[in-house]
N, C-alpha and C. Protein backbone atom coordinates (compact mmCIF):
# COMPACT_ATOMS: atom_id res chain seq x y z
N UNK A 1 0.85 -1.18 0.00
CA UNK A 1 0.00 0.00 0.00
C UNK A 1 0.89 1.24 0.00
N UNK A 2 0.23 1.93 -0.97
CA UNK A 2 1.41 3.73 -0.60
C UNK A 2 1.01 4.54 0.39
N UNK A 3 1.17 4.41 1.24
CA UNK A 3 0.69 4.87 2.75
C UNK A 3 1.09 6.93 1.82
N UNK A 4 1.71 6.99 2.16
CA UNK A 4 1.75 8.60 1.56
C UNK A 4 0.48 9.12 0.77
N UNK A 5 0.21 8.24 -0.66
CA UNK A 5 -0.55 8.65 -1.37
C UNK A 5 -2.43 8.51 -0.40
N UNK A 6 -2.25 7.42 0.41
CA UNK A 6 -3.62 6.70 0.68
C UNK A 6 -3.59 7.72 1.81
N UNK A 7 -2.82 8.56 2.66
CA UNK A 7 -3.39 9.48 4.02
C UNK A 7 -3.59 10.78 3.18
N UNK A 8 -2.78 11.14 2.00
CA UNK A 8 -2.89 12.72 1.22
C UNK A 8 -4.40 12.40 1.05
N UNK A 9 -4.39 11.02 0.17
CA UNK A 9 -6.43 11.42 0.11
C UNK A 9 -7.01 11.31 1.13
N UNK A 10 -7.37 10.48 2.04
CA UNK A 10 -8.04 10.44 3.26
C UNK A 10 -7.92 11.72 3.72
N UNK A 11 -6.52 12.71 3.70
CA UNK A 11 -6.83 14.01 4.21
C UNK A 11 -7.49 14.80 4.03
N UNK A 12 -7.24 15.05 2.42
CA UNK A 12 -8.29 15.26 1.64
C UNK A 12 -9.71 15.35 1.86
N UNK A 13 -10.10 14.20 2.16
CA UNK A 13 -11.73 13.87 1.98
C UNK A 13 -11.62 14.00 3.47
N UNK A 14 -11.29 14.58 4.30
CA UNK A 14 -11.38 15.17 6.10
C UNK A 14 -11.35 16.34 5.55
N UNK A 15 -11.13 17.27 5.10
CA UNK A 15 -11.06 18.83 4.43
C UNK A 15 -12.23 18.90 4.26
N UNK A 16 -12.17 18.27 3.09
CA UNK A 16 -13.88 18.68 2.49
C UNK A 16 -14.87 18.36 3.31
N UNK A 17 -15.18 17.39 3.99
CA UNK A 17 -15.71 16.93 4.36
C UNK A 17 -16.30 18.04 5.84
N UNK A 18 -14.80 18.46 6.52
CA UNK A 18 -14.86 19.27 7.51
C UNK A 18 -15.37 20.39 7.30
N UNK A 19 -15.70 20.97 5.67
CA UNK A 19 -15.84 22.43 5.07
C UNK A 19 -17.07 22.26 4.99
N UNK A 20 -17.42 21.32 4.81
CA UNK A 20 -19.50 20.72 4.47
C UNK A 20 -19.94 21.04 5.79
N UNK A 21 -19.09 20.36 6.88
CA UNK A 21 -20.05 20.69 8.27
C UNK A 21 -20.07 21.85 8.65
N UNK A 22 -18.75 21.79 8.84
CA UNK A 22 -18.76 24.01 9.28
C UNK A 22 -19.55 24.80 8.32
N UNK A 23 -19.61 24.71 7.10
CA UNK A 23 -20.78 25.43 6.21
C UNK A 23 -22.16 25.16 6.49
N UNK A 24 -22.45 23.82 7.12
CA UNK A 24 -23.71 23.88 7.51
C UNK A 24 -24.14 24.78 8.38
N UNK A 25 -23.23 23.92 9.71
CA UNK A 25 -23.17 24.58 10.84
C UNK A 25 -23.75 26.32 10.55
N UNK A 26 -22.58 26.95 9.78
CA UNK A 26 -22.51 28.57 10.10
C UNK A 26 -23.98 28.90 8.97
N UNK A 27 -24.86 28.13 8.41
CA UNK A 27 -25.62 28.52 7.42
C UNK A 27 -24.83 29.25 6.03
N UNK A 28 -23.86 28.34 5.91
CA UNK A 28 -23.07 28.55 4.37
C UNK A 28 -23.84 28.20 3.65
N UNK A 29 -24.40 26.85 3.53
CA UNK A 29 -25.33 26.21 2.48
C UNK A 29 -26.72 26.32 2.94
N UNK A 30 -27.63 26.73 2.25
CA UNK A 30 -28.64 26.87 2.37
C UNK A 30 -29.32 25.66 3.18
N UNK A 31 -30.49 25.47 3.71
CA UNK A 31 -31.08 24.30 4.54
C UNK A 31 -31.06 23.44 3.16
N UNK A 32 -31.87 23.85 2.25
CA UNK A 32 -32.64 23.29 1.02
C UNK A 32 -31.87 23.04 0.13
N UNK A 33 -30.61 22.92 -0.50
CA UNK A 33 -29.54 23.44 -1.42
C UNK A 33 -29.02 21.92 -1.25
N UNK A 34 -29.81 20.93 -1.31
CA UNK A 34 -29.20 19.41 -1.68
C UNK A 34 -28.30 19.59 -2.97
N UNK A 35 -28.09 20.62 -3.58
CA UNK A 35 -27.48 20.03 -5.00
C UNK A 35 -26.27 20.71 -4.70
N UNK A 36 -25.82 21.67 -3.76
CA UNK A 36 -24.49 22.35 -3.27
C UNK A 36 -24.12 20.96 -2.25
N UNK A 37 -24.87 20.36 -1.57
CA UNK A 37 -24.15 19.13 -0.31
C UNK A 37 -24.39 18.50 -1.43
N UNK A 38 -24.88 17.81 -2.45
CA UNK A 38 -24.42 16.44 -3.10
C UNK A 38 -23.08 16.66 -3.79
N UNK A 39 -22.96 17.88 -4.39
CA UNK A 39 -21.96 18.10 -5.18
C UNK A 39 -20.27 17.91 -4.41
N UNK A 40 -20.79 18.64 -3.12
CA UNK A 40 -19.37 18.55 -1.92
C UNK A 40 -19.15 16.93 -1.41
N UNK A 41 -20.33 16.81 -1.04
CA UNK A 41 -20.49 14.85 -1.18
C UNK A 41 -20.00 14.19 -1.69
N UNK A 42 -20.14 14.18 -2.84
CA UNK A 42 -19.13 13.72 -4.65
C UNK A 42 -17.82 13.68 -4.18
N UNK A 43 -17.82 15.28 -4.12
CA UNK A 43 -15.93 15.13 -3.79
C UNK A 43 -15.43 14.22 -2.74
N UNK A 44 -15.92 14.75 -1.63
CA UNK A 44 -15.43 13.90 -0.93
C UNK A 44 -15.71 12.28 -1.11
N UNK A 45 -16.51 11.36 -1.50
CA UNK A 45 -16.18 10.61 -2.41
C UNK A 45 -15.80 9.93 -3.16
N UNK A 46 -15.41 11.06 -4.33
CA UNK A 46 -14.30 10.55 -5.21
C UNK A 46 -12.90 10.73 -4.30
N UNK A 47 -12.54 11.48 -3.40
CA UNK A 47 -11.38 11.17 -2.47
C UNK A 47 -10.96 9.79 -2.15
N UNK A 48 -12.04 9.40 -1.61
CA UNK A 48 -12.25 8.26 -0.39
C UNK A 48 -12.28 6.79 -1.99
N UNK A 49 -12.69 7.04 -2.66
CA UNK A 49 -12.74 6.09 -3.59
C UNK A 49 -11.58 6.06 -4.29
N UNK A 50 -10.87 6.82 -4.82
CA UNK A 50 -9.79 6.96 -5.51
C UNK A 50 -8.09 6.66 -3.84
N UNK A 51 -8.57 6.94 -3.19
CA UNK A 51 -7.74 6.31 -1.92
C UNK A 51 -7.75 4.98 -1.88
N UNK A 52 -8.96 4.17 -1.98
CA UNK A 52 -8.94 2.78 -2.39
C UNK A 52 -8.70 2.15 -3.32
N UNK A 53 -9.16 2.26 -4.20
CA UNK A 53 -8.66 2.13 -5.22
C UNK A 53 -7.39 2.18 -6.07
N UNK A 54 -6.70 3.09 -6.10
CA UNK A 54 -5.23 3.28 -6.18
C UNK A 54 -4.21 3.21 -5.28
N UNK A 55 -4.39 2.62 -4.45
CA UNK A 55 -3.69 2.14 -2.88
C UNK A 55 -2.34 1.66 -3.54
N UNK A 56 -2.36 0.75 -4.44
CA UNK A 56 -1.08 0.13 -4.50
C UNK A 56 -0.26 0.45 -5.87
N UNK A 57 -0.94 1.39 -6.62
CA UNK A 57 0.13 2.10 -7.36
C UNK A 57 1.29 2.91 -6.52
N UNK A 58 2.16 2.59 -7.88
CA UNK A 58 3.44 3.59 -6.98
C UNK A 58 3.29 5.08 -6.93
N UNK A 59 4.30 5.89 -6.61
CA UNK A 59 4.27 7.04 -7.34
C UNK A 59 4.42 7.54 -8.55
N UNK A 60 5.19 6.92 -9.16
CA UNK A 60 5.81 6.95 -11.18
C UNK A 60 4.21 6.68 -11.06
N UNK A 61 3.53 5.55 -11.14
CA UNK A 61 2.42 5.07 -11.35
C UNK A 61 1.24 6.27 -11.33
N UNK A 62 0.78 7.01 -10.23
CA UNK A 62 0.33 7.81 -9.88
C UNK A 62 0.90 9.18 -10.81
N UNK A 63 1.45 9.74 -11.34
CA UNK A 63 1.99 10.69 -11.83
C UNK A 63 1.50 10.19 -13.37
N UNK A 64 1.82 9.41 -13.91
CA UNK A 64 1.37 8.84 -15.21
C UNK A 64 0.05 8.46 -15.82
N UNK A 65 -0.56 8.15 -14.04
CA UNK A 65 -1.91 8.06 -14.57
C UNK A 65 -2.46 8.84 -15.61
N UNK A 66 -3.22 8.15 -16.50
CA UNK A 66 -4.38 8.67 -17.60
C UNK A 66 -5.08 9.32 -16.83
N UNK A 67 -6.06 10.38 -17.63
CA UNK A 67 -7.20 11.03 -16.78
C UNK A 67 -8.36 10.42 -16.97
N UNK A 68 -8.40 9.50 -18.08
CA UNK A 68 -9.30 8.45 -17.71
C UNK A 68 -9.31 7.22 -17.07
N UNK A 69 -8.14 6.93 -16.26
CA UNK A 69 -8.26 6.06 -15.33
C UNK A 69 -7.88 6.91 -13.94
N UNK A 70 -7.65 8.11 -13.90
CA UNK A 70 -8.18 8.39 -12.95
C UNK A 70 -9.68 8.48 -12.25
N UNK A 71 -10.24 9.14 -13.68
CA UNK A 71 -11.73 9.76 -13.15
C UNK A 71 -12.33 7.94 -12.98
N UNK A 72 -11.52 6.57 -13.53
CA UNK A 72 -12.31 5.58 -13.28
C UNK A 72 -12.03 5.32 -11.85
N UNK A 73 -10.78 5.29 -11.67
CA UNK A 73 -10.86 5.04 -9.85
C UNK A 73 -11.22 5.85 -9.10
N UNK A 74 -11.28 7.43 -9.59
CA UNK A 74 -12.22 7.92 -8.53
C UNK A 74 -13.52 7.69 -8.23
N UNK A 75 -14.33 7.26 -9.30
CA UNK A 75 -15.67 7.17 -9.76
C UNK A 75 -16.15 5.80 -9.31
N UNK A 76 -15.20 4.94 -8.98
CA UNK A 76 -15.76 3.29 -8.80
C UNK A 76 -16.19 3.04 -7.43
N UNK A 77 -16.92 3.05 -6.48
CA UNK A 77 -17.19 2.79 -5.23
C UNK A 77 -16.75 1.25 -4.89
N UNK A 78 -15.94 0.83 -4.25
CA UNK A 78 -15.56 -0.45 -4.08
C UNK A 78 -16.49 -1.05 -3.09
N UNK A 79 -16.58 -2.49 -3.50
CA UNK A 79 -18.00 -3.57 -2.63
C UNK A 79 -16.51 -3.78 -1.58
N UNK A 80 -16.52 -2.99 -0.29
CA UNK A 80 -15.85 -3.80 0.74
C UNK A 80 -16.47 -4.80 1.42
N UNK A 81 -15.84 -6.28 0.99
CA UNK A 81 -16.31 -7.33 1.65
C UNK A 81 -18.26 -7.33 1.52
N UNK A 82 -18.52 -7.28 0.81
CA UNK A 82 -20.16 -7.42 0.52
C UNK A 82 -21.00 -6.25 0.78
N UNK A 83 -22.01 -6.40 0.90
CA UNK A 83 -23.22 -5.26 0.58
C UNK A 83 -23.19 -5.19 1.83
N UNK A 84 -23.52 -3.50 2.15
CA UNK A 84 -23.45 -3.12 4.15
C UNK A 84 -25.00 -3.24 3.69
N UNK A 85 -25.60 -3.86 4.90
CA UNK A 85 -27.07 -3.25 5.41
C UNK A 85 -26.97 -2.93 6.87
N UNK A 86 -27.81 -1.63 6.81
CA UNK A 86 -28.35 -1.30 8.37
C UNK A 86 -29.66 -2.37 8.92
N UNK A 87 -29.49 -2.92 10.03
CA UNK A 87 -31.02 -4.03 10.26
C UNK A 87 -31.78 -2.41 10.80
């Protein structure tokens, strides 16, 4: 695993993620404005997905990436270990 590359995103998607709440919090985003939180959602997201996903490329690897296999590992939600249900 590239521990470097896999905490830069996880940090990442703690940023954004932290900018969604405090914007709630302070009434940044409107109550109603689902399409400003889905959009910040996304990102954070594609963070957290593209952290998994590219875990075990190197760096050369990572630098070379295509931008269409980036936007695919950002975009792929991985089945960890089977389907979650809440009972």
């Amino acid at each position: 695993m590239n521990l470097g590359h896999v905490t830069f995103e996880l940090s990442e998607a703690r940023m954004h993620l932290d900018e969604v709440i405090r914007d709630l919090r302070e009434g940044a985003i409107e109550p109603n404005d689902d399409m400003d939180v889905q959009v910040r959602l996304e990102h954070v997201l594609d963070h957290l997905c593209f952290a998994w996903s590219s875990r075990d490329l190197t760096p050369e690897q990572l630098k070379n990436l295509p931008q269409s296999e980036f936007e695919r590992l950002a975009n792929t939600v991985p089945d960890l270990h089977g389907q979650r249900v809440i009972p």
